[in-house]
Protein backbone atom coordinates (compact mmCIF):
# COMPACT_ATOMS: atom_id res chain seq x y z
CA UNK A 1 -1.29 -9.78 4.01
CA UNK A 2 -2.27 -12.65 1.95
CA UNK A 3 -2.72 -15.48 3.39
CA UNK A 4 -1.08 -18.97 2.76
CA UNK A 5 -3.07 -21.15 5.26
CA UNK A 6 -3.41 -20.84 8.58
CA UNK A 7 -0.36 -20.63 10.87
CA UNK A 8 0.18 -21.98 14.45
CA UNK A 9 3.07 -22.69 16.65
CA UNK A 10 6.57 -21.45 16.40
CA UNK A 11 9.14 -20.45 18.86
CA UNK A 12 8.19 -18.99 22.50
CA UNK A 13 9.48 -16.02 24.07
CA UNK A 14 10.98 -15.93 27.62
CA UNK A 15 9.72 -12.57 27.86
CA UNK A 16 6.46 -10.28 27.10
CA UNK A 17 6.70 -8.94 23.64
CA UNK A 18 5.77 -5.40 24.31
CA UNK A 19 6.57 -3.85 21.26
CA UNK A 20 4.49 -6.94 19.26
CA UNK A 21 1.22 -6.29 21.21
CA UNK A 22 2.10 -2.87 21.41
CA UNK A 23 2.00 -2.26 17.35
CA UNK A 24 -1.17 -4.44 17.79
CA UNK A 25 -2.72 -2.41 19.38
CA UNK A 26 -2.09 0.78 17.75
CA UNK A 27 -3.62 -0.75 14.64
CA UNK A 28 -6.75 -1.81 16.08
CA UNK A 29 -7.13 1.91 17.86
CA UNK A 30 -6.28 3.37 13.95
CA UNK A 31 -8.63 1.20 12.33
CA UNK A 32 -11.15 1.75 14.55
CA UNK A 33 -10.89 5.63 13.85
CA UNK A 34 -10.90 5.36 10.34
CA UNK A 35 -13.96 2.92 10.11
CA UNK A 36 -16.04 4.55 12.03
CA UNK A 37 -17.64 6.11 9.49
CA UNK A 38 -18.53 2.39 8.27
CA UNK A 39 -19.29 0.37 10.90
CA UNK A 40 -15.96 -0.59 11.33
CA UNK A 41 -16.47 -2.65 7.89
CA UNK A 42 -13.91 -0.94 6.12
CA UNK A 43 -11.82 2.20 6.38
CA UNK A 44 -13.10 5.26 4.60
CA UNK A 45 -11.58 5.88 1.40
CA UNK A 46 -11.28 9.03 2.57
CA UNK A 47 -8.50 8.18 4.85
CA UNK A 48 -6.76 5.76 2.32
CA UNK A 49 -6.11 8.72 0.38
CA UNK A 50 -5.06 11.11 2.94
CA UNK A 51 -2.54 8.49 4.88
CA UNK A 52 -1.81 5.45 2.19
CA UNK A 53 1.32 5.65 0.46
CA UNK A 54 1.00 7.43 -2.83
CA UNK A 55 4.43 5.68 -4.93
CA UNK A 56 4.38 9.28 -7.06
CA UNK A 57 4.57 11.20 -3.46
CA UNK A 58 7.92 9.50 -2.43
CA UNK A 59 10.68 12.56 -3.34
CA UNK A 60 8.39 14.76 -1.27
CA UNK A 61 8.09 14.86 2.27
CA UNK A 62 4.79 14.18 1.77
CA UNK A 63 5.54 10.71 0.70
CA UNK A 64 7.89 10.26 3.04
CA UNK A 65 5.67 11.09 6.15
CA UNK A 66 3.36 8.59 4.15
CA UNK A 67 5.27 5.64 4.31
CA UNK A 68 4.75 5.65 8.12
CA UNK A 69 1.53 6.60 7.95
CA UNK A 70 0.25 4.41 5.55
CA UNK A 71 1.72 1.18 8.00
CA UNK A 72 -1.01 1.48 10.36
CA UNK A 73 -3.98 1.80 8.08
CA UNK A 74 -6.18 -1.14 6.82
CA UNK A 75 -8.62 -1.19 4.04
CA UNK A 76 -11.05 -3.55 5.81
CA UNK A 77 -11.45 -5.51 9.02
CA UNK A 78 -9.72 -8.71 7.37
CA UNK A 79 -7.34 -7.08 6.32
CA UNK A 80 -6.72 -5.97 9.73
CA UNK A 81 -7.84 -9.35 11.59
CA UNK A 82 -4.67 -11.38 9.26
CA UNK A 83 -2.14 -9.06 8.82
CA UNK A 84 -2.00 -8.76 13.29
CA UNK A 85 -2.80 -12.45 13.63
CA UNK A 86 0.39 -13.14 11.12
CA UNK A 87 2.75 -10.17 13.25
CA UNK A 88 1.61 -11.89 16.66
CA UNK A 89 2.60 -15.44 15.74
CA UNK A 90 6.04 -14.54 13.90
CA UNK A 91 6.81 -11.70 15.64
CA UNK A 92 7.32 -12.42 19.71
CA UNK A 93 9.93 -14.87 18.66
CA UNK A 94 12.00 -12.31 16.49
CA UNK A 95 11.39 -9.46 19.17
CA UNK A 96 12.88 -12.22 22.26
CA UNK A 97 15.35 -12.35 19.86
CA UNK A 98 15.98 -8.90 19.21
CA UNK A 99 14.47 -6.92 22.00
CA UNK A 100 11.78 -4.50 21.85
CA UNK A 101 13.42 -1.77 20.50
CA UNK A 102 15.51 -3.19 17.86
CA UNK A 103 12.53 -5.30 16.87
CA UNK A 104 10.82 -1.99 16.24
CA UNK A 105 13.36 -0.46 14.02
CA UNK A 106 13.53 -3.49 12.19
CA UNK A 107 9.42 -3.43 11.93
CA UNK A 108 9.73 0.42 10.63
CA UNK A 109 13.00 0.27 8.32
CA UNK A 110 11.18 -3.22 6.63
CA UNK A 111 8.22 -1.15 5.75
CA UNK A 112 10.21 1.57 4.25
CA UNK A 113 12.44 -1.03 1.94
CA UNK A 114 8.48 -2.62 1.35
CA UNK A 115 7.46 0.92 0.19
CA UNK A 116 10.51 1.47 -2.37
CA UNK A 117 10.12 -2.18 -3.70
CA UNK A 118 6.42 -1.10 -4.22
CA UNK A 119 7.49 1.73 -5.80
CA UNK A 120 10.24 0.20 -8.12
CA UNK A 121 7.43 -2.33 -9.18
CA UNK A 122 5.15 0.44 -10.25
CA UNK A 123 5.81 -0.35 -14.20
CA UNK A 124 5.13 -4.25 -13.75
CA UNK A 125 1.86 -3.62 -12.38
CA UNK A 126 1.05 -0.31 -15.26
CA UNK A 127 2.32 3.27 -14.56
CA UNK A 128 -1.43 4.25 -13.45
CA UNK A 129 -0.74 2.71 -10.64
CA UNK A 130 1.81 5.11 -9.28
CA UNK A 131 -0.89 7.12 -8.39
CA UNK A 132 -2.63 4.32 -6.28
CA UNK A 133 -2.38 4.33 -1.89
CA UNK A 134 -1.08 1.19 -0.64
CA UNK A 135 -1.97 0.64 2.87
CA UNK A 136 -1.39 -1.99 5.53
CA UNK A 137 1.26 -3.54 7.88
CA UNK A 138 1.80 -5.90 5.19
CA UNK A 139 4.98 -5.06 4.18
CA UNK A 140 6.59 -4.18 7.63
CA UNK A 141 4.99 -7.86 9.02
CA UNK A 142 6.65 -9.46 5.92
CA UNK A 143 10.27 -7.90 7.34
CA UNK A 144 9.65 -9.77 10.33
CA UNK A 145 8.97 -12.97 8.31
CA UNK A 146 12.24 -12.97 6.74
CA UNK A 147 14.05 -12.00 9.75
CA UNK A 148 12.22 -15.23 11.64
CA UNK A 149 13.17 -17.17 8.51
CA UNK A 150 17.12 -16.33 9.67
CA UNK A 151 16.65 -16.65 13.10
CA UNK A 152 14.58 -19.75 13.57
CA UNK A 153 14.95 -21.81 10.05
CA UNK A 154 14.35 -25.26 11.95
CA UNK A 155 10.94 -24.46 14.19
CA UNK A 156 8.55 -26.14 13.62
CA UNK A 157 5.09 -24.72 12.44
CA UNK A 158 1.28 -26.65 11.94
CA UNK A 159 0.11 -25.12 8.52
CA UNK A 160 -3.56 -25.94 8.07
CA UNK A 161 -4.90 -25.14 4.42
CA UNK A 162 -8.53 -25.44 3.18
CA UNK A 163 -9.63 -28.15 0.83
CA UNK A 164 -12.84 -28.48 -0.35
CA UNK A 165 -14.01 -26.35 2.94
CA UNK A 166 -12.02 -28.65 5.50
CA UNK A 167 -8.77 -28.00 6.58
CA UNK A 168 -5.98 -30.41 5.84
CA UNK A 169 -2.77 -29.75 8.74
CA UNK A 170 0.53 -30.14 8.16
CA UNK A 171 3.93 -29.98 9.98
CA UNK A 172 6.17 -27.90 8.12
CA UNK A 173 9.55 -26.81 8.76
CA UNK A 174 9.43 -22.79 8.85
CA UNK A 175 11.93 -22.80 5.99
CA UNK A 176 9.76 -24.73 3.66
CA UNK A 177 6.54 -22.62 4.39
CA UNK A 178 8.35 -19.00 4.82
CA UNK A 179 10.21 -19.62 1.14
CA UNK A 180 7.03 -21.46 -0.14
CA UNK A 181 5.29 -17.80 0.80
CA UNK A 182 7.95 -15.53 -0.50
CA UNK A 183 8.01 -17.39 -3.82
CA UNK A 184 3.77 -16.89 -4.27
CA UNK A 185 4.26 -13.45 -3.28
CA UNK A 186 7.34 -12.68 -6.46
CA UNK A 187 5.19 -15.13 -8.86
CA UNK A 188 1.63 -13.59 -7.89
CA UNK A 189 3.29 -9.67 -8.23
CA UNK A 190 4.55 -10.46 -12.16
CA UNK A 191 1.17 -12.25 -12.83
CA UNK A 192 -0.03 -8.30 -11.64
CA UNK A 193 -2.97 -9.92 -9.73
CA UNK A 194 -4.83 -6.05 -8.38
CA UNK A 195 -5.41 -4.77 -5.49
CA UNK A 196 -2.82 -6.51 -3.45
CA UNK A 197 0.70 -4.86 -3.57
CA UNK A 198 2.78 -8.23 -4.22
CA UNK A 199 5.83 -6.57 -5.02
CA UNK A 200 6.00 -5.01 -1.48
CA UNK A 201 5.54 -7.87 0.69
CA UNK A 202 8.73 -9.10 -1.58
CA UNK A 203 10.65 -6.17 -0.60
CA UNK A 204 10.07 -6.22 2.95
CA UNK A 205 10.65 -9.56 3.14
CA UNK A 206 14.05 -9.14 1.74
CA UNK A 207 14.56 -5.94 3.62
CA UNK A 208 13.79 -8.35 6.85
CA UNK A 209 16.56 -10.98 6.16
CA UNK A 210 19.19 -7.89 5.98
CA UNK A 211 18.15 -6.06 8.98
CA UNK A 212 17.99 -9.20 10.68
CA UNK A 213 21.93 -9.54 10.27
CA UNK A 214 22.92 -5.82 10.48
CA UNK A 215 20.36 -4.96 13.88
CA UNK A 216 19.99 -9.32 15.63
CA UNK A 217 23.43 -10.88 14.69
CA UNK A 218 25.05 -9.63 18.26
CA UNK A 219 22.03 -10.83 19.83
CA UNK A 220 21.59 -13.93 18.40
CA UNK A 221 24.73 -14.91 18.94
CA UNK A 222 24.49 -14.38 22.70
CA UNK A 223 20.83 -16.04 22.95
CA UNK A 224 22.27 -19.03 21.02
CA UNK A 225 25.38 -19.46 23.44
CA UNK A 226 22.92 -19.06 26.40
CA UNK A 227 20.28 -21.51 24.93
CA UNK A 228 22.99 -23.69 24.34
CA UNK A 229 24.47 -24.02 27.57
CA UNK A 230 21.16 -24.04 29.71
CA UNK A 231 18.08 -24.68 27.49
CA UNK A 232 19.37 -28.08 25.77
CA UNK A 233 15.81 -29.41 26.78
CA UNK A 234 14.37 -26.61 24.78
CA UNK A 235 15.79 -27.84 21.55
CA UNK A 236 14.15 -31.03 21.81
CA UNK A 237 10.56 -29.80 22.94
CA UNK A 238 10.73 -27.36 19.59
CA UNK A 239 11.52 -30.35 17.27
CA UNK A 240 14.31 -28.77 15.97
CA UNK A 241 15.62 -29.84 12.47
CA UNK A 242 19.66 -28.88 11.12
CA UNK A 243 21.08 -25.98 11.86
CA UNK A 244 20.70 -23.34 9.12
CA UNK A 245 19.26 -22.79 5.81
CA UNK A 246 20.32 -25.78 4.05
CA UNK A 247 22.19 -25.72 0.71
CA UNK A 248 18.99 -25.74 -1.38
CA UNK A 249 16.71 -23.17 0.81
CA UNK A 250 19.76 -20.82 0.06
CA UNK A 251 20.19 -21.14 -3.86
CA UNK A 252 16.19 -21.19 -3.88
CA UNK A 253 16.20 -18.14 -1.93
CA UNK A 254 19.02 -16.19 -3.38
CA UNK A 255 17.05 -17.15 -6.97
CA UNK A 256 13.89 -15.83 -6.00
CA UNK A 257 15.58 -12.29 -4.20
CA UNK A 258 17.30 -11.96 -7.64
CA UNK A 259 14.20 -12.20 -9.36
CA UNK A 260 12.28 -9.99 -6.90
CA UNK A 261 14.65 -7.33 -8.00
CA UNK A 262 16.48 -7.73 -11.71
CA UNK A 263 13.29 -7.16 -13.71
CA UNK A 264 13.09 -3.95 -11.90
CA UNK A 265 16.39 -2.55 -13.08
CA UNK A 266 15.16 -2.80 -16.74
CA UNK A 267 12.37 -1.04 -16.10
CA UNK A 268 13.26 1.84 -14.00
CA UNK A 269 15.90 2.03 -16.85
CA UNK A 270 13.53 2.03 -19.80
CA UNK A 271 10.52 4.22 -18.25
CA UNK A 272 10.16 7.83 -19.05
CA UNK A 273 9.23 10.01 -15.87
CA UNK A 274 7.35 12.23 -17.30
CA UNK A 275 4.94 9.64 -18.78
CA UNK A 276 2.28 10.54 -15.96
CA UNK A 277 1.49 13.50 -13.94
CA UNK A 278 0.24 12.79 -10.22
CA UNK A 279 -0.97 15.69 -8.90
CA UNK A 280 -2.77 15.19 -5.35
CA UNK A 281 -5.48 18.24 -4.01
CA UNK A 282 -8.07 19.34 -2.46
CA UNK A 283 -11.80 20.41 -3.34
CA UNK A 284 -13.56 22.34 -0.46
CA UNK A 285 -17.07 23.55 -0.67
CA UNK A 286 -19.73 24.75 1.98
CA UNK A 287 -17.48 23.91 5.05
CA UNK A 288 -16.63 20.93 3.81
CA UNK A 289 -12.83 19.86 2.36
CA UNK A 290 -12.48 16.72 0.06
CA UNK A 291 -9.09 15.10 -1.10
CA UNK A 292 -8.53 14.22 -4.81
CA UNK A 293 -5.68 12.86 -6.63
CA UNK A 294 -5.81 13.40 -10.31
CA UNK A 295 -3.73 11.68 -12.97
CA UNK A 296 -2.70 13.32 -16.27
CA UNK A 297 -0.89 11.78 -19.29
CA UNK A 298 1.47 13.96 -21.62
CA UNK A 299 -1.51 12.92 -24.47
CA UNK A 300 -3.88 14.63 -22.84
CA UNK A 301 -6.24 11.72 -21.01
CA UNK A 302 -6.79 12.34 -17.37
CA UNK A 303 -8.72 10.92 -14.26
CA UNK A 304 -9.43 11.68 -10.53
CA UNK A 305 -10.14 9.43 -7.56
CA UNK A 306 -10.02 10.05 -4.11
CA UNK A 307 -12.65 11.62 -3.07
CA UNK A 308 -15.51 10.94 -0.21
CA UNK A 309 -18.50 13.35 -1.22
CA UNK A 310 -20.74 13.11 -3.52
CA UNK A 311 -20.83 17.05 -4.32
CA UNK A 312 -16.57 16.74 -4.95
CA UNK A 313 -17.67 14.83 -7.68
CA UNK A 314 -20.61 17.26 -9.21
CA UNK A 315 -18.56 19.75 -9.25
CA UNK A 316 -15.58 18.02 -10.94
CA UNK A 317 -17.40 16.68 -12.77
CA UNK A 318 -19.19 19.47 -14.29
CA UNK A 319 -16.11 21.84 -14.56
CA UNK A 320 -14.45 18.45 -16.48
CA UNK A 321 -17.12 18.76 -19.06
CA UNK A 322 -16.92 22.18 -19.36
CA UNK A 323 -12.90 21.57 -20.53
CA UNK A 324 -11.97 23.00 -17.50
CA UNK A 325 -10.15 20.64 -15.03
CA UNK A 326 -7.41 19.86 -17.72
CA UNK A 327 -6.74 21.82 -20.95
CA UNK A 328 -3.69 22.48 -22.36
CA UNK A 329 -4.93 25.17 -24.79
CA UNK A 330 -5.38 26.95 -20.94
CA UNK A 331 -1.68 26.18 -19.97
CA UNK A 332 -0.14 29.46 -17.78
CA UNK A 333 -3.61 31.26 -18.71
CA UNK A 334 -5.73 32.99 -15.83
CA UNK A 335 -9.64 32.75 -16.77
CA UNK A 336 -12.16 34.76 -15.15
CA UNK A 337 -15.91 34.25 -15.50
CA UNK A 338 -17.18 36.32 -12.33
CA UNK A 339 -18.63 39.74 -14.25
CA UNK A 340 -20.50 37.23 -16.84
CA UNK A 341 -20.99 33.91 -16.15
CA UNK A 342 -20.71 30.54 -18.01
CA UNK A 343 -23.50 28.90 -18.92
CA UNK A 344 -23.89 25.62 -20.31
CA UNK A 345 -25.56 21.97 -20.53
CA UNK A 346 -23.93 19.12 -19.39
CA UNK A 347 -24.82 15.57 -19.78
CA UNK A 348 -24.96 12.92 -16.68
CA UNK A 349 -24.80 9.61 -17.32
CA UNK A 350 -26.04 7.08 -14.66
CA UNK A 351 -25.11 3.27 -14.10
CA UNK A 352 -28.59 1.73 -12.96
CA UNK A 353 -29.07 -1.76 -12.87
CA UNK A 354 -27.27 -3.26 -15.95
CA UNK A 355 -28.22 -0.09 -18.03
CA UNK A 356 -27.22 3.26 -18.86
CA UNK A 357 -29.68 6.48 -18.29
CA UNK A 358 -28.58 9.60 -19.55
CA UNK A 359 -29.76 13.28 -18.58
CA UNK A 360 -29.13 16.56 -20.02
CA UNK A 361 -28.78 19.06 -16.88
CA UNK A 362 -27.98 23.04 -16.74
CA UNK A 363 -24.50 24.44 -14.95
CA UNK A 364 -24.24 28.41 -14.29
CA UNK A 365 -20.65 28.67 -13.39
CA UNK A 366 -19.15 31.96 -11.70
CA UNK A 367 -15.69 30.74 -11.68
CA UNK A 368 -12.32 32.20 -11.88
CA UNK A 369 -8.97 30.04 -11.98
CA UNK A 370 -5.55 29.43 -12.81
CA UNK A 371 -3.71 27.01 -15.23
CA UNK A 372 -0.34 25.76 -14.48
CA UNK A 373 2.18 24.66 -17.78
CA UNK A 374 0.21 21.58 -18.36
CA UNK A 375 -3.19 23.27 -19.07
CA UNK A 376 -4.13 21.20 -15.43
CA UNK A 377 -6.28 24.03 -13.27
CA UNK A 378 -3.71 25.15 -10.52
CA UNK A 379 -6.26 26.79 -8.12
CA UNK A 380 -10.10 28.16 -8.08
CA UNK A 381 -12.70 29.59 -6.86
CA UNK A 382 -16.52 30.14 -7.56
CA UNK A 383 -19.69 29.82 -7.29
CA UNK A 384 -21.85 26.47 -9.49
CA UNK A 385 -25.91 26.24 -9.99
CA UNK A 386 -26.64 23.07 -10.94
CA UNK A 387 -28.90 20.33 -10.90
CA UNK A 388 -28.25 16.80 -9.25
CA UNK A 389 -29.58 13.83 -11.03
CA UNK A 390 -31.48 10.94 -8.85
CA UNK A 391 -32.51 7.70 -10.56
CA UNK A 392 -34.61 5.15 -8.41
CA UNK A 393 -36.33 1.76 -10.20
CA UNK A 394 -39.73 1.27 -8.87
CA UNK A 395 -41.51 -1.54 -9.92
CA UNK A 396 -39.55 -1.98 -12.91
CA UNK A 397 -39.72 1.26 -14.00
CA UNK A 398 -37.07 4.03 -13.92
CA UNK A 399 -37.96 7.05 -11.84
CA UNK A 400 -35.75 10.30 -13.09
CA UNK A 401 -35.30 13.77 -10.88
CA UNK A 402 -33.40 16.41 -10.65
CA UNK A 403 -32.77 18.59 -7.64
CA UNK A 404 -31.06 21.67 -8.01
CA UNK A 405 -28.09 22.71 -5.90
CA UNK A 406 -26.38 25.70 -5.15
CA UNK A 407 -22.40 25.27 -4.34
CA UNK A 408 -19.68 27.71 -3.22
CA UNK A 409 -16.32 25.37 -4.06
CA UNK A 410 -12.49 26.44 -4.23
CA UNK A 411 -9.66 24.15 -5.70
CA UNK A 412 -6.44 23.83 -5.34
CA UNK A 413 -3.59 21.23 -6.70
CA UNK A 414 0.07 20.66 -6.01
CA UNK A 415 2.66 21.23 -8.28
CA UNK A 416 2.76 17.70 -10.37
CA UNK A 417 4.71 14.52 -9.23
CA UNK A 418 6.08 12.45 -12.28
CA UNK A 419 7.13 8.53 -12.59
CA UNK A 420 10.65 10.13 -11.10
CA UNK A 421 10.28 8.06 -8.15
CA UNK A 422 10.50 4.79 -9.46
CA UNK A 423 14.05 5.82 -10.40
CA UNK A 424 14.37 7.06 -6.75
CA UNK A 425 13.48 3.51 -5.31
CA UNK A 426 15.51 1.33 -7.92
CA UNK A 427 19.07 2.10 -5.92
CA UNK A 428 18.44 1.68 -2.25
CA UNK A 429 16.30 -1.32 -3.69
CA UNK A 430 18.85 -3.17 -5.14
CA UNK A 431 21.22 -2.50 -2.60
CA UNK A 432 18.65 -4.29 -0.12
CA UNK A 433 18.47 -7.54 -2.28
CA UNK A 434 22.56 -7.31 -2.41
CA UNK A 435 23.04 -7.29 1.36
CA UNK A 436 20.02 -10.13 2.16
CA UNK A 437 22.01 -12.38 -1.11
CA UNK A 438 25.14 -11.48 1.17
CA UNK A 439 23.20 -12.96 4.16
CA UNK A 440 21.70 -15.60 3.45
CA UNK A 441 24.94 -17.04 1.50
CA UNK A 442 27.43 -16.42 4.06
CA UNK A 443 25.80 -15.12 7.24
CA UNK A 444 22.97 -17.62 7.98
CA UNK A 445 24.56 -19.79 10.42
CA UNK A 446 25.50 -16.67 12.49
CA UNK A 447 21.58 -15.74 13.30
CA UNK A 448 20.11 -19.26 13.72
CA UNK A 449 18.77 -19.73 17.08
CA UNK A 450 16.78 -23.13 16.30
């Protein structure tokens, strides 16, 4: 989650928030599996593009089993360290609130209305991003930021923010610095600043302000009667301020929910979904099995990304040159070259330093395959000689080899997923912005506690 200084403070709960340290927990056990492989540094990309959530991938179950998935997976430790230090500050006080089981479905149905804003975003940010994982509790932990903003509006929070490498503290009202964060979050996701998905920290934030009315109202109501009536004390130890929103936090907050979401009804309106082809498989060879996803325009252009080994790459790479990942002159053709192989020259070319080396290297290909519609290879299976190219500097000097490799591969891709799902997300979107509008206009002074 990106960070807006450092929080500390806020309300505290009568009781042990299970279900906080609980989801805690279960990140640090996932990211610890998934690092592994990198020293617990970062996850392995291998495992961002088997479990992050794929926009494209939404209609399918698939997609659907990814949303979950793709909750409890972090790209790096950082990553992990903020988004659980920002769920454990905000979120005992919603879960006292709520209790641990509501809180929960509140944590899970925020990151699915993060995952559809993500997905309804997808044009803002360029259509190649459908195509893209998005992982991280971000947008789940931003749910339970807007449903703290409703419940406890008048806490008081100590907001320390670097300048010039020293901190500089302030007291802040949680109103002022929960808005102040929501409104960086819709004004950094139209700038399309990459790698962080803006758009769905939005959308679970405004996902969190409706479930915090339709799951906490009962709730709140009966904490605030009990509070009222036996912890008066309390009030004055948290340094509460008014009770509510305030006329200005609302119109602020209404205008920035509205912008979160009207831009994305002209898009999803305007796009085409068959603009881009997502089509997501996998490349095994000698034991091993790799994951790729591979992007195709209706023009023709295409790229994959994905993968973890180096040898998914040769031999895409290879077969690419060859015309024989994507060609449409292929499309609903089945090509055989096991009797007589092919056999061809294919040139590498090699990022070293701030230069470019280039090699000319042989590929005997035993290969048969077929082509779905689109000319994009459906499924294979042979056998590729080849040589790998090394390139080591030395002194200065460039040293060139080539080793040469033997691999038995097979391929296989899913039928294509088109831009269709950002017209999927756009509805239950919008209806998500209407119903946290609805709450923060008329329902606010129903779920303040203090």
């Amino acid at each position: 989650m990106p960070r807006l200084g450092y929080v500390f403070g806020g309300t505290e709960p009568r009781k042990f928030p299970l279900a906080t340290i609980a989801i805690v927990v279960i990140n640090v056990v996932v990211y610890l599996i998934t690092s592994s492989a990198n020293y617990l540094i970062s996850s392995s990309s291998s495992y961002l593009y088997k479990l992050g959530f794929i926009p494209a991938l939404l209609p399918s179950p698939e997609g659907l089993a990814r949303i979950f998935t793709s909750m409890f997976v972090h790209a790096n430790l950082l990553h992990l360290v903020f988004n659980m230090y920002f769920l454990y500050i905000f979120g005992r006080g919603v879960e006292d609130v709520m209790g641990s089981r509501r809180f929960l479905v509140l944590y899970l149905l925020s990151g699915i209305g993060a995952s559809l804003f993500h997905t309804a975003a997808v044009p803002v940010a360029g259509l190649a991003a459908i195509g893209i994982p998005a992982v991280g509790a971000s947008g789940a932990i931003s749910g339970v930021l807007g449903a703290y903003l409703m419940f406890f509006p008048g806490t008081s929070l100590v907001a320390c923010f670097p300048i010039f490498f020293l901190p500089a503290c302030f007291t802040m009202r949680a109103s002022a610095y929960l808005i102040f964060w929501f409104a960086t979050q819709v004004i950094y996701g139209y700038m399309n600043l990459g790698g962080i998905a803006f758009f769905a920290h939005a959308g679970g934030f405004i996902a969190g302000i409706a479930l915090a009315w339709i799951l906490g109202r009962v709730k709140a109501r009966e904490l605030r009667i009990f509070r009222e009536t036996l912890y008066l004390f309390r009030y004055i130890v948290l340094r509460v301020y008014v009770s509510g929103l305030g006329r200005a936090a609302k119109i602020l907050l209404i205008a920035l929910i509205a912008l979160s979401t009207a831009p994305l009804i002209y898009y999803s309106a305007t796009i085409e979904p068959s603009s881009l082809s997502v089509y997501v498989g996998n490349v095994g060879f000698d034991g091993y099995v790799d994951t790729v996803l591979l992007k195709v325009s209706p023009y023709g252009s295409y790229s994959y990304e994905g993968y973890n080994y180096d040898n998914t790459n040769i031999i895409l790479y290879r077969i690419s040159k060859l015309n024989l990942l994507v060609n449409p002159s292929l499309s609903g053709r089945n090509l055989s070259y096991l009797d007589k192989p092919l056999e061809a020259t294919v040139e590498i070319r090699l990022e070293v330093g701030n230069r470019y080396v280039s090699e000319k290297v042989p590929v005997t290909l035993y290969f048969e395959a077929i082509y779905d519609e689109n000319g994009v290879i459906k499924s294979a299976e042979g056998v590729m000689q080849t040589e790998v190219v090394q390139v080591s500097v030395l002194l200065g000097r460039t040293m060139v080899s080539k080793i040469p490799v033997t691999l038995r591969f097979s391929i296989a891709f899913s039928d294509p997923y088109t831009a269709e799902a950002v017209v999927i997300a756009l509805p239950p979107s919008a209806l998500i912005s209407l119903v946290a509008i609805y709450v923060v206009a008329r329902k606010d002074t129903e779920l303040v506690i203090s």
